[in-house]
PDB file of N, CA and C in Angstrom:
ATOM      1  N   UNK A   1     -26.026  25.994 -11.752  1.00  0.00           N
ATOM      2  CA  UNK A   1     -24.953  25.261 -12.396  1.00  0.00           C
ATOM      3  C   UNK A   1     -24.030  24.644 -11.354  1.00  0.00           C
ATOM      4  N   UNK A   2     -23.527  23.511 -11.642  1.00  0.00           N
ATOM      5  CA  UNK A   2     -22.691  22.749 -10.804  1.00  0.00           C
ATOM      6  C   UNK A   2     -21.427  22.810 -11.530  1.00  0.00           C
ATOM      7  N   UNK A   3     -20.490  22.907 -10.712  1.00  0.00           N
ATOM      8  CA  UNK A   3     -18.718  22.782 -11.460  1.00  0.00           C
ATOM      9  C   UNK A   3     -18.590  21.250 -11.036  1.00  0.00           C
ATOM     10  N   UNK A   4     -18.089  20.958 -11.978  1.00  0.00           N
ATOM     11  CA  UNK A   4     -17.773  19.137 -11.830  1.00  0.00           C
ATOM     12  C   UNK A   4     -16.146  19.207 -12.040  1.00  0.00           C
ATOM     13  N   UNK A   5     -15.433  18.155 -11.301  1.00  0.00           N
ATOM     14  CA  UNK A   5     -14.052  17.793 -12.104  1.00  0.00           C
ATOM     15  C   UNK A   5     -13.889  16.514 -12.405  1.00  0.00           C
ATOM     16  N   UNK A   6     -13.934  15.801 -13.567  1.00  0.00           N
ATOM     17  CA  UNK A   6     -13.781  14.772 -13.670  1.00  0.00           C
ATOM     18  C   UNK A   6     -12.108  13.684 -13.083  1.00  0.00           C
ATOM     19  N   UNK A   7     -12.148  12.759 -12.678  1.00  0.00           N
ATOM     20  CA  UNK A   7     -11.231  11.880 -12.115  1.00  0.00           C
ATOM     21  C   UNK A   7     -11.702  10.719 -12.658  1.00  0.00           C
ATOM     22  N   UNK A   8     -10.125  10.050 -13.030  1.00  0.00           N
ATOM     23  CA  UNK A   8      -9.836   9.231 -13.853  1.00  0.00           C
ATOM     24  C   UNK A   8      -8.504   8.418 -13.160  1.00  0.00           C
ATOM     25  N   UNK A   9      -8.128   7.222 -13.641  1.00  0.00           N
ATOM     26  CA  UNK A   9      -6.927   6.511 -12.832  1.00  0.00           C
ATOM     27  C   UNK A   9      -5.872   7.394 -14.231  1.00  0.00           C
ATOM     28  N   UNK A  10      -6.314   6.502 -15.982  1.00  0.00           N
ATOM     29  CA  UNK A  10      -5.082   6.987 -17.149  1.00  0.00           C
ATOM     30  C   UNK A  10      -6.184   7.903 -17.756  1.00  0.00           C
ATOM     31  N   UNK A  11      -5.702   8.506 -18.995  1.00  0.00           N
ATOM     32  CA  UNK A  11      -5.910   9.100 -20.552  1.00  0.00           C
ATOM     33  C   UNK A  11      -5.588   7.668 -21.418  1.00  0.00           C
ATOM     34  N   UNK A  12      -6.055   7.319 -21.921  1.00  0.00           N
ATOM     35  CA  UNK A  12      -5.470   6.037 -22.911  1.00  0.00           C
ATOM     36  C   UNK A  12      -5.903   6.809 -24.015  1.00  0.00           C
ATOM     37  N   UNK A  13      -7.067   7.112 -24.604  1.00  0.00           N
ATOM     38  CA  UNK A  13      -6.898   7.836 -26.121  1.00  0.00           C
ATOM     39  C   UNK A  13      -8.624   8.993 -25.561  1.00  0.00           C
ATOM     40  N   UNK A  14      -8.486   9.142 -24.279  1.00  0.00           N
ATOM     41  CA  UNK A  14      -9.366  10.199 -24.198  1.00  0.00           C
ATOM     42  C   UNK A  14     -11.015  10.124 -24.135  1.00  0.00           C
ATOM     43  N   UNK A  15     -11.589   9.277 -24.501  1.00  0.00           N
ATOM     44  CA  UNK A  15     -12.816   8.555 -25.006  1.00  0.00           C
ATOM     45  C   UNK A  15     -14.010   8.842 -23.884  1.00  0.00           C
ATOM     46  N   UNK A  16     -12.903   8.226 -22.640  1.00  0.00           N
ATOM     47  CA  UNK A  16     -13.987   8.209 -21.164  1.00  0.00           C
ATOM     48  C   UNK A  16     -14.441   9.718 -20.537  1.00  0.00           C
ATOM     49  N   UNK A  17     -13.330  10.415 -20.465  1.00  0.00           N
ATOM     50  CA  UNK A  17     -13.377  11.332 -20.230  1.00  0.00           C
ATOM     51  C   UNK A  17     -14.556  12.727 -21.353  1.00  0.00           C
ATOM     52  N   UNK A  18     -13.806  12.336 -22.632  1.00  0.00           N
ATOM     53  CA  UNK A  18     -15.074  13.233 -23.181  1.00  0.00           C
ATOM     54  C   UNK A  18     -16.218  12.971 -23.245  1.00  0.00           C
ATOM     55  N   UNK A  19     -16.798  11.696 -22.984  1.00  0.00           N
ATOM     56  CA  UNK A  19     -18.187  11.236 -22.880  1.00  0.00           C
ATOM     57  C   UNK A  19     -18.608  11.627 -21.662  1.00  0.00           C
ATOM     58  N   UNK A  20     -17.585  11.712 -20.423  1.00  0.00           N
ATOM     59  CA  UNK A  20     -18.131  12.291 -19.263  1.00  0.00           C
ATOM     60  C   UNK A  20     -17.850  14.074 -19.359  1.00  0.00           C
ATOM     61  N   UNK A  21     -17.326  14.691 -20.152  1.00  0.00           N
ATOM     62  CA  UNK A  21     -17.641  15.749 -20.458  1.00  0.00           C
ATOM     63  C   UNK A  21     -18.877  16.131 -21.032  1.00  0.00           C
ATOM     64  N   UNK A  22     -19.594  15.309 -22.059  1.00  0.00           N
ATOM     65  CA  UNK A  22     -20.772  15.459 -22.471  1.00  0.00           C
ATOM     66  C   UNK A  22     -21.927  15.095 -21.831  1.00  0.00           C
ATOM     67  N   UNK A  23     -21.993  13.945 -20.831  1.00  0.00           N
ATOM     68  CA  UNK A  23     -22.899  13.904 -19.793  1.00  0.00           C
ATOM     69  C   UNK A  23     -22.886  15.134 -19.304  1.00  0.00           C
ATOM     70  N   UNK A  24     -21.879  15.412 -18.355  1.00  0.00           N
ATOM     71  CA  UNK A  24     -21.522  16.279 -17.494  1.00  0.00           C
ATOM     72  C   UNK A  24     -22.592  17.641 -18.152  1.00  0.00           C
ATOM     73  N   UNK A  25     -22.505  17.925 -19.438  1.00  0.00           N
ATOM     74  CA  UNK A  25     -22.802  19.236 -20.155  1.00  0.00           C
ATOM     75  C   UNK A  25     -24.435  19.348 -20.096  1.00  0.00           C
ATOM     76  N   UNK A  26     -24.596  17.942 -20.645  1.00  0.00           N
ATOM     77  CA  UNK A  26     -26.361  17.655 -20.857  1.00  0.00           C
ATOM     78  C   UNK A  26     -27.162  18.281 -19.404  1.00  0.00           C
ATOM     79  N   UNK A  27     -26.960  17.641 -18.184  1.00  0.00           N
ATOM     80  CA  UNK A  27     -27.431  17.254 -17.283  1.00  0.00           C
ATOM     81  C   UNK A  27     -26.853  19.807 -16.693  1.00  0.00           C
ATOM     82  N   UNK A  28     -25.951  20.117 -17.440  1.00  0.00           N
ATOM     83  CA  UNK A  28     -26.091  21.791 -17.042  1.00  0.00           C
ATOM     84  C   UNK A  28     -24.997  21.849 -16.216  1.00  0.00           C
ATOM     85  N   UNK A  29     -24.055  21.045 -15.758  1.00  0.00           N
ATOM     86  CA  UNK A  29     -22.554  21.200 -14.954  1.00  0.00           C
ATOM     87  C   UNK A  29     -21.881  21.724 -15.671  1.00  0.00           C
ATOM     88  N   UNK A  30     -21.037  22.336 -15.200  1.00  0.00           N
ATOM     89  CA  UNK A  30     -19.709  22.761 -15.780  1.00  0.00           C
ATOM     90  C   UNK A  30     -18.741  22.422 -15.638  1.00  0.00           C
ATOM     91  N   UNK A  31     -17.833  21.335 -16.462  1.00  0.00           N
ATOM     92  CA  UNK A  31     -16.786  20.287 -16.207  1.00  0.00           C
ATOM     93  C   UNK A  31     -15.174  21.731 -16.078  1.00  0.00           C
ATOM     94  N   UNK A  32     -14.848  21.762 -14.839  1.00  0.00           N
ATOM     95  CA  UNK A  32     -13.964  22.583 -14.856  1.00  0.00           C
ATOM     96  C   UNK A  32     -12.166  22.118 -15.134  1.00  0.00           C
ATOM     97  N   UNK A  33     -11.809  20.625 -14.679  1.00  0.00           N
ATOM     98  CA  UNK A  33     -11.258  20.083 -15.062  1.00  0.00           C
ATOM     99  C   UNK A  33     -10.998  18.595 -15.025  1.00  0.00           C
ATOM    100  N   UNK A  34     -10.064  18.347 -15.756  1.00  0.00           N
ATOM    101  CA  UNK A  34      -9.876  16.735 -14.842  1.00  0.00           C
ATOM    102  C   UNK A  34      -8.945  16.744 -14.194  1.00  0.00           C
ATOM    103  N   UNK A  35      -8.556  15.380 -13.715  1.00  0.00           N
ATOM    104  CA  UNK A  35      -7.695  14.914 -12.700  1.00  0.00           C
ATOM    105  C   UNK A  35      -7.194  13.420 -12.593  1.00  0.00           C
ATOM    106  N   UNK A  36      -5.966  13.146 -13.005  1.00  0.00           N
ATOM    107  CA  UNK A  36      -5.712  11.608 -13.586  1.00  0.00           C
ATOM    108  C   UNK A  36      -4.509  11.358 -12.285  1.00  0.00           C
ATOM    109  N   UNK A  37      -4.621   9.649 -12.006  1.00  0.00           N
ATOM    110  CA  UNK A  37      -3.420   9.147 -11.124  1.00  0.00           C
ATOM    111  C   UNK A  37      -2.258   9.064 -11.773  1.00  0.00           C
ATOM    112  N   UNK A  38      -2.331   8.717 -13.203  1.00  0.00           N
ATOM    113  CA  UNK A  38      -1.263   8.549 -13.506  1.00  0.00           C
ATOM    114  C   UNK A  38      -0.584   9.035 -14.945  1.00  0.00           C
ATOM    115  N   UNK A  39      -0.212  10.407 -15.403  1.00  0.00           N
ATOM    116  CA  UNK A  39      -0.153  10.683 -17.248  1.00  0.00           C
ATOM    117  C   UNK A  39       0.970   9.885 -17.465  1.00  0.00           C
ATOM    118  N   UNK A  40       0.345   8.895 -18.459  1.00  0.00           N
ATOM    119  CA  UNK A  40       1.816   8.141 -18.932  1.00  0.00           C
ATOM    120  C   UNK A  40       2.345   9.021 -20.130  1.00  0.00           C
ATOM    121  N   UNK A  41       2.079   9.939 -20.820  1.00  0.00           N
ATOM    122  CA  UNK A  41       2.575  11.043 -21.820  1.00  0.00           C
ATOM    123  C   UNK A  41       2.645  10.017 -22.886  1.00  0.00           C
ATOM    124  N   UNK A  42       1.360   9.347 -23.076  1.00  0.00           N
ATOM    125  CA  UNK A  42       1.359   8.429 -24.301  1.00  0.00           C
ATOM    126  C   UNK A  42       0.844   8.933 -25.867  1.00  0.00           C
ATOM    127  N   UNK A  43       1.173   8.521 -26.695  1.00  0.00           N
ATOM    128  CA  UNK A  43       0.927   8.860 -28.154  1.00  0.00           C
ATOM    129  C   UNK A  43      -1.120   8.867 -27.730  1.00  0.00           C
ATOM    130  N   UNK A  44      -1.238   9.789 -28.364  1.00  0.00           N
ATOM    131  CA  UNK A  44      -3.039   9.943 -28.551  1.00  0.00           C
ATOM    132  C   UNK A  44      -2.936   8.894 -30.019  1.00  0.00           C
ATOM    133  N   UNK A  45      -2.420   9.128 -30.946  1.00  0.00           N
ATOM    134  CA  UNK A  45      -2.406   8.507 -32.791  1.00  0.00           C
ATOM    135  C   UNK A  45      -1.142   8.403 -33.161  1.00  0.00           C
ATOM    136  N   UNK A  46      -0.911   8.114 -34.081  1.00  0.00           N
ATOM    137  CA  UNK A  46       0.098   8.326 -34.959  1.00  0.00           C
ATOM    138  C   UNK A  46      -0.345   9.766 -35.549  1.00  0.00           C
ATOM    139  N   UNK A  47      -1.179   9.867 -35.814  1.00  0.00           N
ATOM    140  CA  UNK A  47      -1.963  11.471 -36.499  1.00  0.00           C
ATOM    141  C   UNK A  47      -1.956  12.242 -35.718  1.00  0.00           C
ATOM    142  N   UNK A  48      -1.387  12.279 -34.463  1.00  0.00           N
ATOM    143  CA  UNK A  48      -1.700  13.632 -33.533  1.00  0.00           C
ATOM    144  C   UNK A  48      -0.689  13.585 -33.347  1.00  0.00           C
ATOM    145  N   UNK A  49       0.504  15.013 -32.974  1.00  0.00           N
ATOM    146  CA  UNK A  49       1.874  14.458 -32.577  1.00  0.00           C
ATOM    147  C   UNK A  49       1.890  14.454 -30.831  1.00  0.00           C
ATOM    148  N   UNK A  50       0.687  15.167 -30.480  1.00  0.00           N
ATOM    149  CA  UNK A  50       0.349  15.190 -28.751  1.00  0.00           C
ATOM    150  C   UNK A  50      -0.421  14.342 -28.092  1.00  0.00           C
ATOM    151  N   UNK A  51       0.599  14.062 -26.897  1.00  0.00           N
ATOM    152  CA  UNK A  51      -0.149  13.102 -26.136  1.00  0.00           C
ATOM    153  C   UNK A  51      -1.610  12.862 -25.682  1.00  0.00           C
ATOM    154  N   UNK A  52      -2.451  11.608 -25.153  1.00  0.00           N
ATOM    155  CA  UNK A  52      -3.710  11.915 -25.122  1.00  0.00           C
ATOM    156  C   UNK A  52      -3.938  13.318 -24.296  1.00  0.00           C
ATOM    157  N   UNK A  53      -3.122  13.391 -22.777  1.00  0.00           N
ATOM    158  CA  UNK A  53      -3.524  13.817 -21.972  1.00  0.00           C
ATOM    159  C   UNK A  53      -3.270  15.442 -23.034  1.00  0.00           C
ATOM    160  N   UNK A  54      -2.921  16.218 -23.649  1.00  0.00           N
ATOM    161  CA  UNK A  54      -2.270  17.170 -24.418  1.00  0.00           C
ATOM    162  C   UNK A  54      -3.300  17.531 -24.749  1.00  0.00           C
ATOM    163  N   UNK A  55      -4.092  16.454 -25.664  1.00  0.00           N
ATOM    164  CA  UNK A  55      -5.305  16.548 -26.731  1.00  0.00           C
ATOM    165  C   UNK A  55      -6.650  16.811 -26.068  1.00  0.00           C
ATOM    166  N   UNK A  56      -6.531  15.945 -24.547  1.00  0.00           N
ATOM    167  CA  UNK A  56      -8.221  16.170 -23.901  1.00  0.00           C
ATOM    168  C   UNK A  56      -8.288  17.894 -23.704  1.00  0.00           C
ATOM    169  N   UNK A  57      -6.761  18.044 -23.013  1.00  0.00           N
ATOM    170  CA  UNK A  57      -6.713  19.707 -22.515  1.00  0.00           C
ATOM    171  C   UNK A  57      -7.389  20.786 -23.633  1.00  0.00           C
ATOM    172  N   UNK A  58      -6.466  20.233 -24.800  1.00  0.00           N
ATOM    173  CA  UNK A  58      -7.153  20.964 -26.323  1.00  0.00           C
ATOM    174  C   UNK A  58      -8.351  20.676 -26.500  1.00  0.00           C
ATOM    175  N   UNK A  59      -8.996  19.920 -26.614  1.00  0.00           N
ATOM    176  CA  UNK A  59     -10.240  19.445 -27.871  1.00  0.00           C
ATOM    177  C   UNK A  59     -11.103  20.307 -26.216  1.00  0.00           C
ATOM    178  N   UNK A  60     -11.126  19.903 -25.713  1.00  0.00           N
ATOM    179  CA  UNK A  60     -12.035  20.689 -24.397  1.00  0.00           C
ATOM    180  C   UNK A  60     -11.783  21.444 -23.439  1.00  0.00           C
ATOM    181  N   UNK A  61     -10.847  22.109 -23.560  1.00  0.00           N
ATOM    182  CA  UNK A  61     -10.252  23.838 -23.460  1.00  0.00           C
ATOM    183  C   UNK A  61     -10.581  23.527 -21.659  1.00  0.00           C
ATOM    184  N   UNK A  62      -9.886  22.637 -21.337  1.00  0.00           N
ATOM    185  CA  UNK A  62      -9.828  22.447 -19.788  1.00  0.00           C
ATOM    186  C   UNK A  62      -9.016  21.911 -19.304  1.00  0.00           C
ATOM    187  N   UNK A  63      -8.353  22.509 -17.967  1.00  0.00           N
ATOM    188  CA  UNK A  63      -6.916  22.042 -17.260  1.00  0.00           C
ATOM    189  C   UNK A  63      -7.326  20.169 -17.551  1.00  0.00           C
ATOM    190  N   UNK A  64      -5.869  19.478 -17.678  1.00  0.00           N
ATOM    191  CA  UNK A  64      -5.864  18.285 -17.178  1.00  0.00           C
ATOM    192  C   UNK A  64      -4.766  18.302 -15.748  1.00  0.00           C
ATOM    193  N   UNK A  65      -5.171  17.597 -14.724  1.00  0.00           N
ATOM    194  CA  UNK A  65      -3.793  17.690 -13.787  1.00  0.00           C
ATOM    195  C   UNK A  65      -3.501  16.067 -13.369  1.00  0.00           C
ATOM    196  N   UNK A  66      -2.203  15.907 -13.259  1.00  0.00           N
ATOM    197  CA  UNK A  66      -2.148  14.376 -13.096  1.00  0.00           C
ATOM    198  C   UNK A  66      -1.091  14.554 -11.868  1.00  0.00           C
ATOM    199  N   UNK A  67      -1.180  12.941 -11.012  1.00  0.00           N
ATOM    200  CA  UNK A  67      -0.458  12.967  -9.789  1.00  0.00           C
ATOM    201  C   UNK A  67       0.536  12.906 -10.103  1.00  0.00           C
ATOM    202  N   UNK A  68       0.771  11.967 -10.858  1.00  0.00           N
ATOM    203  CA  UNK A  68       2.566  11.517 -11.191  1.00  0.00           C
ATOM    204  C   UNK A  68       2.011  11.634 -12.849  1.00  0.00           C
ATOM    205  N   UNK A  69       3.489  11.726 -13.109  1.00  0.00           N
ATOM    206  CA  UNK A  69       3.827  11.636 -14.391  1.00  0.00           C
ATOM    207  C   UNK A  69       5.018  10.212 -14.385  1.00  0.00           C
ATOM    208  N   UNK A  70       4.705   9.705 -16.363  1.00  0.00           N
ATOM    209  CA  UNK A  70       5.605   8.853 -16.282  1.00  0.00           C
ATOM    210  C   UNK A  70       7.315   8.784 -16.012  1.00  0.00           C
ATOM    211  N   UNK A  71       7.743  10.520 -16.271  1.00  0.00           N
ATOM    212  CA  UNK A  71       8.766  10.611 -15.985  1.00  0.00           C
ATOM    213  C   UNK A  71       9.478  10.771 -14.466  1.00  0.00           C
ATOM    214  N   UNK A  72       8.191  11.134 -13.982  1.00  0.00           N
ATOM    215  CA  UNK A  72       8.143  11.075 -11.987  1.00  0.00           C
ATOM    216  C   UNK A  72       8.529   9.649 -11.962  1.00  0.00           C
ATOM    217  N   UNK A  73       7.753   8.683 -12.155  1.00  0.00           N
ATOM    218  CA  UNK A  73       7.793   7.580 -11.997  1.00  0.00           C
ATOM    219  C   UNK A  73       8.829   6.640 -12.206  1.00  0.00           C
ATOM    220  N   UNK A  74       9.493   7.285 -13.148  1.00  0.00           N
ATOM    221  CA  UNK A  74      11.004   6.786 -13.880  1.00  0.00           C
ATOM    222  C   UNK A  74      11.805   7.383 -12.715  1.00  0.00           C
ATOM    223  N   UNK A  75      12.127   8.344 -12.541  1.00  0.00           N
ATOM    224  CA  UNK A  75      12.876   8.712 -11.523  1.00  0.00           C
ATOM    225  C   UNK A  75      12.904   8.552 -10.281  1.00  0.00           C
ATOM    226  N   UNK A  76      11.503   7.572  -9.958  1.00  0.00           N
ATOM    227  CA  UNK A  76      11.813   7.520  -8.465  1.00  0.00           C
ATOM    228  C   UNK A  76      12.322   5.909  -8.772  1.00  0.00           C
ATOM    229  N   UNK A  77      11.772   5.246  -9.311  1.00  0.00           N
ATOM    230  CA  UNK A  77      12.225   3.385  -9.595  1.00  0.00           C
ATOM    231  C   UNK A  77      13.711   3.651  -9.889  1.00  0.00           C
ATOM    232  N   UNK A  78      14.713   4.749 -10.396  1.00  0.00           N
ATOM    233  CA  UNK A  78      16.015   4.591 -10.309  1.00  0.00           C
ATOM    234  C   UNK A  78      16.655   5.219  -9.024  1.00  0.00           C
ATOM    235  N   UNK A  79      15.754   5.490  -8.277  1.00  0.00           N
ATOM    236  CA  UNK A  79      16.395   6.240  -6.876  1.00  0.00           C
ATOM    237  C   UNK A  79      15.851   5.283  -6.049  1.00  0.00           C
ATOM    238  N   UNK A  80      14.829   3.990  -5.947  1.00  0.00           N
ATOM    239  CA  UNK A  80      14.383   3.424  -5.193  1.00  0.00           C
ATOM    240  C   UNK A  80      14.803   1.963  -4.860  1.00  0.00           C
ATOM    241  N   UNK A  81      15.550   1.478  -3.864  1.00  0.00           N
ATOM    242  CA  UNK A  81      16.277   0.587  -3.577  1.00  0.00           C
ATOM    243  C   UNK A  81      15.099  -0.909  -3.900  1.00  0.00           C
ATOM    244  N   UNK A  82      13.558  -0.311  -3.432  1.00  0.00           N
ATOM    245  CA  UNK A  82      12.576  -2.007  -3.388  1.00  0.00           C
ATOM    246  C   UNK A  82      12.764  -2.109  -4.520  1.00  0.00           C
ATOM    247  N   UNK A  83      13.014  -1.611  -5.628  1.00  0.00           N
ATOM    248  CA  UNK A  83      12.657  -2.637  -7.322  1.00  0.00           C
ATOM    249  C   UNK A  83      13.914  -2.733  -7.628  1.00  0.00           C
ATOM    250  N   UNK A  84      13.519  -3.783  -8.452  1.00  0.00           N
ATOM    251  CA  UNK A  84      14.401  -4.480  -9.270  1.00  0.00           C
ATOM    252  C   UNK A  84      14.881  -3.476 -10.841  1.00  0.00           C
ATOM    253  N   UNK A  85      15.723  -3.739 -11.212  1.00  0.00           N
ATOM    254  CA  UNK A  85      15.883  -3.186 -12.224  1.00  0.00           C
ATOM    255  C   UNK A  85      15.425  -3.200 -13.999  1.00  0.00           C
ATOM    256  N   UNK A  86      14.604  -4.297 -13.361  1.00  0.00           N
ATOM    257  CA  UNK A  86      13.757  -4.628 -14.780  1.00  0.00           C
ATOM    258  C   UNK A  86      12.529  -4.342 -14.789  1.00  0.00           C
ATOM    259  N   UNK A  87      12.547  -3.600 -13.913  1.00  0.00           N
ATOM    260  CA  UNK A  87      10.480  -3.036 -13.494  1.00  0.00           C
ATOM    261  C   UNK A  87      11.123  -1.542 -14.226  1.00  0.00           C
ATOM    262  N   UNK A  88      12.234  -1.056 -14.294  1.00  0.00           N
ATOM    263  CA  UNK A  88      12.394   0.562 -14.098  1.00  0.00           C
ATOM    264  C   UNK A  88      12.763   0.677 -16.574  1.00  0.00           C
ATOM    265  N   UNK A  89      13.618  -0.923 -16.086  1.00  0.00           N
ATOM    266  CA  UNK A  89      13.362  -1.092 -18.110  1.00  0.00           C
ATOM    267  C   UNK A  89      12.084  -1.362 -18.561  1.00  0.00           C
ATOM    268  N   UNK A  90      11.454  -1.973 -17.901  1.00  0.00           N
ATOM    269  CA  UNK A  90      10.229  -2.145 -19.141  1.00  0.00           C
ATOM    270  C   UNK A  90       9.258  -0.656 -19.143  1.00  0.00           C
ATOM    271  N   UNK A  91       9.436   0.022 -17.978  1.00  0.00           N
ATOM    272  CA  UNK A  91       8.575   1.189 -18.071  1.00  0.00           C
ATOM    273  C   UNK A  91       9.209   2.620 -18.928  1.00  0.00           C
ATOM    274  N   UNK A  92      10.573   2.342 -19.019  1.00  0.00           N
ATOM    275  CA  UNK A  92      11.470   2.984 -19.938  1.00  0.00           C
ATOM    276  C   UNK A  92      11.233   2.783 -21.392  1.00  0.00           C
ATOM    277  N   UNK A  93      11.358   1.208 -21.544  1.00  0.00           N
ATOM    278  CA  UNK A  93      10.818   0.489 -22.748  1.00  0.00           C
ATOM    279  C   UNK A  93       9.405   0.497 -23.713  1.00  0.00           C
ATOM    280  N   UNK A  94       8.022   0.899 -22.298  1.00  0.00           N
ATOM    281  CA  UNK A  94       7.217   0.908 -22.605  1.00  0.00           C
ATOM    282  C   UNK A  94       7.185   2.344 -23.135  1.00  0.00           C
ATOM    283  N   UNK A  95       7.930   3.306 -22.259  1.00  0.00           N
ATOM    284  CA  UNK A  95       7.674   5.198 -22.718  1.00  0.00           C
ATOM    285  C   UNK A  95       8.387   5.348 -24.404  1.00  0.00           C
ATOM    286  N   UNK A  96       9.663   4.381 -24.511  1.00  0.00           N
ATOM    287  CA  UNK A  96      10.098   4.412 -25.691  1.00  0.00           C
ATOM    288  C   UNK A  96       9.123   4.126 -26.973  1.00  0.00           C
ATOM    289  N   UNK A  97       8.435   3.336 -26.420  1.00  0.00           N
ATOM    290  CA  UNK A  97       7.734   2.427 -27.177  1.00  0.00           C
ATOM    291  C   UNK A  97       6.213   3.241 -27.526  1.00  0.00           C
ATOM    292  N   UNK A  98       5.630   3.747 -26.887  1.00  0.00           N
ATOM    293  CA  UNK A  98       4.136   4.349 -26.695  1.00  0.00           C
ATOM    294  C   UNK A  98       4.071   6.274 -26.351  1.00  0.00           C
ATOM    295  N   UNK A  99       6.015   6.676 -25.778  1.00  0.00           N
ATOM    296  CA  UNK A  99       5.640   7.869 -25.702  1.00  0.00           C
ATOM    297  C   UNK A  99       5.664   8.983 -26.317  1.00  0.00           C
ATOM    298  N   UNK A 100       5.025  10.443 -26.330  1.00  0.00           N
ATOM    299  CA  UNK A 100       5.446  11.283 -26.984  1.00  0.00           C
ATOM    300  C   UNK A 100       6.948  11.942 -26.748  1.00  0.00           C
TER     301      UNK A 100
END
């Protein structure tokens, strides 16, 4: 048996990742976890109240770990002198808009 960890850049609604969980399974690996660049802590549905990244952890009983989070990310664009202040609203705007 091989331990696999899957890596990913997002979670958008989970899809890629469980299909590479099910490869992963066929072929006799053991997907131990994943690993994402970036959890934006986005709505999985309107029907789920947890985020995708929430739901992959659940539905397939395996760590997710991500580099940054969107709220990392928020906090460094208001501590960070290179951006502008409308890069740090729309990603505020977008978490309002899409997050759990």
């Amino acid at each position: 048996l091989f331990r696999s960890l899957i890596v990913d850049d997002v979670i958008t609604a989970g899809t890629a990742i469980r299909e590479s969980f099910d490869m992963l399974k066929k072929i006799n690996a053991v997907p131990v976890g994943v690993s994402i660049a970036l959890d934006r802590a986005e709505k999985r549905s309107l029907d789920d109240p947890v985020s995708a990244v929430q739901a992959v952890a659940r539905d397939l009983e395996i760590p997710v770990i991500s580099i940054v989070s969107l709220p990392q990310l928020q906090s460094f664009l208001r501590k960070s002198p290179d951006y502008e202040d409308e890069v740090l609203a729309s990603v505020s705007d977008y978490r309002k808009q899409y997050g759990v």
